[in-house]
Protein backbone atom coordinates (compact mmCIF):
# COMPACT_ATOMS: atom_id res chain seq x y z
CA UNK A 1 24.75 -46.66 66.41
CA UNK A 2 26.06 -47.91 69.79
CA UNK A 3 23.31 -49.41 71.86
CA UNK A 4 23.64 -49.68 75.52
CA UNK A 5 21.47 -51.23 77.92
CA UNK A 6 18.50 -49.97 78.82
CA UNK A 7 17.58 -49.09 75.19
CA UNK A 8 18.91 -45.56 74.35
CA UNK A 9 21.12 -45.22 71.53
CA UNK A 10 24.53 -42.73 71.50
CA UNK A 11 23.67 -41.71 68.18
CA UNK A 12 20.01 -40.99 69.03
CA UNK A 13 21.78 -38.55 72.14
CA UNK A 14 22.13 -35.06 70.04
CA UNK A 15 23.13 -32.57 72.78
CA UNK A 16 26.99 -33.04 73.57
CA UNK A 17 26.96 -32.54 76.81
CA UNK A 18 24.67 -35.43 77.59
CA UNK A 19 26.55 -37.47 74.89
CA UNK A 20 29.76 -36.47 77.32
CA UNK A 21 27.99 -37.75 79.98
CA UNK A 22 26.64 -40.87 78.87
CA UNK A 23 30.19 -41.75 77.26
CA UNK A 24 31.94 -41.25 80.59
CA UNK A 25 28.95 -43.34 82.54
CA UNK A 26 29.43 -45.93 79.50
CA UNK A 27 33.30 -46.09 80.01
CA UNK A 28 33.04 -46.17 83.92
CA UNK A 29 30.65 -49.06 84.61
CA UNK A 30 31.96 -50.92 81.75
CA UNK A 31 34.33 -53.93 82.70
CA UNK A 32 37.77 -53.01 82.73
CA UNK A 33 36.71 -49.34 81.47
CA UNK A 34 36.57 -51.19 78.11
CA UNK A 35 32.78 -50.83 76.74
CA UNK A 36 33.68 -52.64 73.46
CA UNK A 37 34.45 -56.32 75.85
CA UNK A 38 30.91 -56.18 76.88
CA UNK A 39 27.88 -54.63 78.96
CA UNK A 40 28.27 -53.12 82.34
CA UNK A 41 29.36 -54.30 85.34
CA UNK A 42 28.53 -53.22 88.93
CA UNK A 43 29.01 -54.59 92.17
CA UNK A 44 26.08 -55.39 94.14
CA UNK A 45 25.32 -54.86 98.14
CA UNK A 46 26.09 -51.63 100.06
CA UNK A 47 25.64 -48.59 98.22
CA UNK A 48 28.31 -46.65 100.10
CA UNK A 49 31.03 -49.98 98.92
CA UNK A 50 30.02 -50.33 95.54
CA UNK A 51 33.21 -49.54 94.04
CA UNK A 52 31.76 -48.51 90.53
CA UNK A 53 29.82 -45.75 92.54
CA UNK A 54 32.60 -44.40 94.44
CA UNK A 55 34.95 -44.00 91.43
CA UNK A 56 32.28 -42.24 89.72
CA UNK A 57 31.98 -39.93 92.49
CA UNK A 58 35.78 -39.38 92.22
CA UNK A 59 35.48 -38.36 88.61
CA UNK A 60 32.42 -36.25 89.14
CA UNK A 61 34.84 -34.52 91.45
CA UNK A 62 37.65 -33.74 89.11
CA UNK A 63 35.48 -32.52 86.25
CA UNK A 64 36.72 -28.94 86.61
CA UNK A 65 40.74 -30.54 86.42
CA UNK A 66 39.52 -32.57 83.38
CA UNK A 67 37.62 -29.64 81.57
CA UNK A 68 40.91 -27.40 82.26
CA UNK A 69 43.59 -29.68 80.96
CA UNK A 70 41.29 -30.44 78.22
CA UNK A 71 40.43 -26.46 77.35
CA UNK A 72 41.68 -25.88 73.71
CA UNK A 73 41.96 -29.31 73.19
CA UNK A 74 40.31 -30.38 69.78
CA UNK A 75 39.70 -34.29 69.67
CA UNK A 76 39.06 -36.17 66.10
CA UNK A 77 37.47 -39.65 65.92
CA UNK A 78 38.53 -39.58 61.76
CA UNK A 79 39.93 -42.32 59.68
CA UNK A 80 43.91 -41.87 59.87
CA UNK A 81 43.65 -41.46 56.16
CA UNK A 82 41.48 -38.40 56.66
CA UNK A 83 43.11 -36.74 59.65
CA UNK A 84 47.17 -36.99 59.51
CA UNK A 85 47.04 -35.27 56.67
CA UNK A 86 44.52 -33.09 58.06
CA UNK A 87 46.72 -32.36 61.21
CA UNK A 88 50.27 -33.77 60.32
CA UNK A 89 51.67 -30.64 59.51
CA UNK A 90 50.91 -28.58 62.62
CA UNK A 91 53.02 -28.45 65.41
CA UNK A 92 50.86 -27.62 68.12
CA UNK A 93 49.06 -30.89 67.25
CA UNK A 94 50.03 -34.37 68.85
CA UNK A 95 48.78 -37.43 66.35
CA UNK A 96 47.53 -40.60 68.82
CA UNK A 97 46.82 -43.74 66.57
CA UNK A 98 46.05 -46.83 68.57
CA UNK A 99 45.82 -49.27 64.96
CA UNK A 100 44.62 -52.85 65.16
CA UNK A 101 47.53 -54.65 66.54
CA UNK A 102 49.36 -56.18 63.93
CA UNK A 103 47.89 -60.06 64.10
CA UNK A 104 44.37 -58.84 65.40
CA UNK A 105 43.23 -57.25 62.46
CA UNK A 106 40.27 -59.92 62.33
CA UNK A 107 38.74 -58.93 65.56
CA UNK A 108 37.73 -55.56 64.14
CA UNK A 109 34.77 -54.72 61.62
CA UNK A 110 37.16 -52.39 59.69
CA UNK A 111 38.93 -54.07 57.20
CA UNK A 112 43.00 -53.24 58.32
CA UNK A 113 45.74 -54.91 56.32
CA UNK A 114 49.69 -55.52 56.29
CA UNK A 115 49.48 -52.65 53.86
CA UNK A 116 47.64 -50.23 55.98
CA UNK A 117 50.07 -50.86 58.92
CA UNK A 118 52.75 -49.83 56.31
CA UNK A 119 50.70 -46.89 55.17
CA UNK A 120 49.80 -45.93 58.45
CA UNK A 121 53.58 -45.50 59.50
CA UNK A 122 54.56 -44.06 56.43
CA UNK A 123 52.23 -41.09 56.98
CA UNK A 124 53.43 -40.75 60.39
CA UNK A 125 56.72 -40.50 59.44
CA UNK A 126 56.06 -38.21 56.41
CA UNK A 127 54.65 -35.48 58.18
CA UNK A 128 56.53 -33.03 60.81
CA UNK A 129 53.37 -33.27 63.68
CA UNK A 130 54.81 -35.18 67.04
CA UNK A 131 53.12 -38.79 67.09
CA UNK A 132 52.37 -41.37 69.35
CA UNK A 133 51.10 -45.22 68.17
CA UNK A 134 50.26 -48.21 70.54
CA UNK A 135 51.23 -51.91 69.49
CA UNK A 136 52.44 -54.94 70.09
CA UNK A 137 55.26 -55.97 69.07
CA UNK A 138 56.04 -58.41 66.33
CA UNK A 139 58.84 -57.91 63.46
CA UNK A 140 56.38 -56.04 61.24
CA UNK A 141 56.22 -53.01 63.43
CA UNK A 142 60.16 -54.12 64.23
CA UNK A 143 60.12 -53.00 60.43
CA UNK A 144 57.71 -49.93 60.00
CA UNK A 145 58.90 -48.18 63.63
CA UNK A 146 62.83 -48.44 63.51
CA UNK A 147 64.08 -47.31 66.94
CA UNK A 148 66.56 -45.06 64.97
CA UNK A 149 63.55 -42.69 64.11
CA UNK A 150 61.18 -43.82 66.85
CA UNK A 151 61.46 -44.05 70.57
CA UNK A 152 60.21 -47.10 72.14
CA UNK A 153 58.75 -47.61 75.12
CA UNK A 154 57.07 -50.99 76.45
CA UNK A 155 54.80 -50.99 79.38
CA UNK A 156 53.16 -54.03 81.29
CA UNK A 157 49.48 -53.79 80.44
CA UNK A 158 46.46 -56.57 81.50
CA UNK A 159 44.18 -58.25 79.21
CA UNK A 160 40.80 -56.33 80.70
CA UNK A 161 39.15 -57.39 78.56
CA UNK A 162 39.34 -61.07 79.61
CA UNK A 163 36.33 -62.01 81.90
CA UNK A 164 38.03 -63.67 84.98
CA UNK A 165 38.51 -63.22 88.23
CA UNK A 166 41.95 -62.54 89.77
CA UNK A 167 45.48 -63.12 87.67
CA UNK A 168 44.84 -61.52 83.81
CA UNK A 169 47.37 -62.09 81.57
CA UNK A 170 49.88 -59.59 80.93
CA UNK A 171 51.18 -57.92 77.81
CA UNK A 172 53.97 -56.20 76.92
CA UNK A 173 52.45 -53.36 74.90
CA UNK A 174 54.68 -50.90 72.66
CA UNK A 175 54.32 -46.69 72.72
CA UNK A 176 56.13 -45.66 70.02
CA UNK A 177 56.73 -41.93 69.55
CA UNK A 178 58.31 -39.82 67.63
């Protein structure tokens, strides 16, 4: 179960629309949209310049654009084990794995090895369905992600996770694809 302040429990929260809700609410007020880094965060003072309240107000406004790009949209929260070989051979299917970054597999309560980065990208490669995989990179994914089979692509993220004020450092985090 996921606990959240104020005592109410996600797995406790049976209808999914109110699960919906309570995820996006989770994922909005949460520093750095990141509800795993801990609690919420608001600003305090003026209700109309709280900036938490006025971005929630801007999703609450798109909902019908969300719902519609979303329509026929199926998404899994399954163990890649379980679900590439579930979806991998469909090609109206796109495959997102964000794995433990190779060198933070000790931050997570799943157990992730060497051996299930290896796995992991030998699925991936094995079956026909488009992929996408987030890392960092490091010569083991240099290894398992060859850019002669995948494209790379590195974007500038931020540490949000950090608790600071101002400069965050940056990352260079990899979208591979293929």
């Amino acid at each position: 179960a996921i606990y959240l302040k104020g005592g109410f429990s996600f797995s406790l929260i049976h209808d999914k629309v109110e699960r919906a809700r309570a995820t996006l609410y989770r994922h909005l007020l949460s520093w750095g949209g990141k509800a795993r880094c801990g609690g919420f965060s608001a600003s305090v003072g003026d209700r109309c310049c709280i900036k938490e309240v006025g971005r929630y107000q801007r999703v609450l406004n798109k909902l019908d654009q969300i719902g519609e790009f979303f329509r026929g949209t199926c998404i899994e929260n399954l163990d890649y084990r379980e679900l590439i070989p579930m979806y991998g051979r469909r090609s109206n299917c796109v495959l997102f794995c964000d794995p433990p970054y190779d060198g933070t597999e000790r931050y997570y309560s799943q157990a992730f090895s060497q051996a299930d980065h290896a796995f992991l990208a030998n699925l991936l490669i094995t079956y026909p369905a488009p992929a996408v995989v987030t890392y960092y990179d490091s010569p083991l994914i240099r290894e398992l992600y060859p850019e002669s089979t995948w494209t790379w692509e590195t974007v500038v993220t931020t540490r949000n996770c950090q608790l600071r004020q101002g400069n965050k450092p940056k990352m260079n985090e990899l979208i591979l694809s293929k």
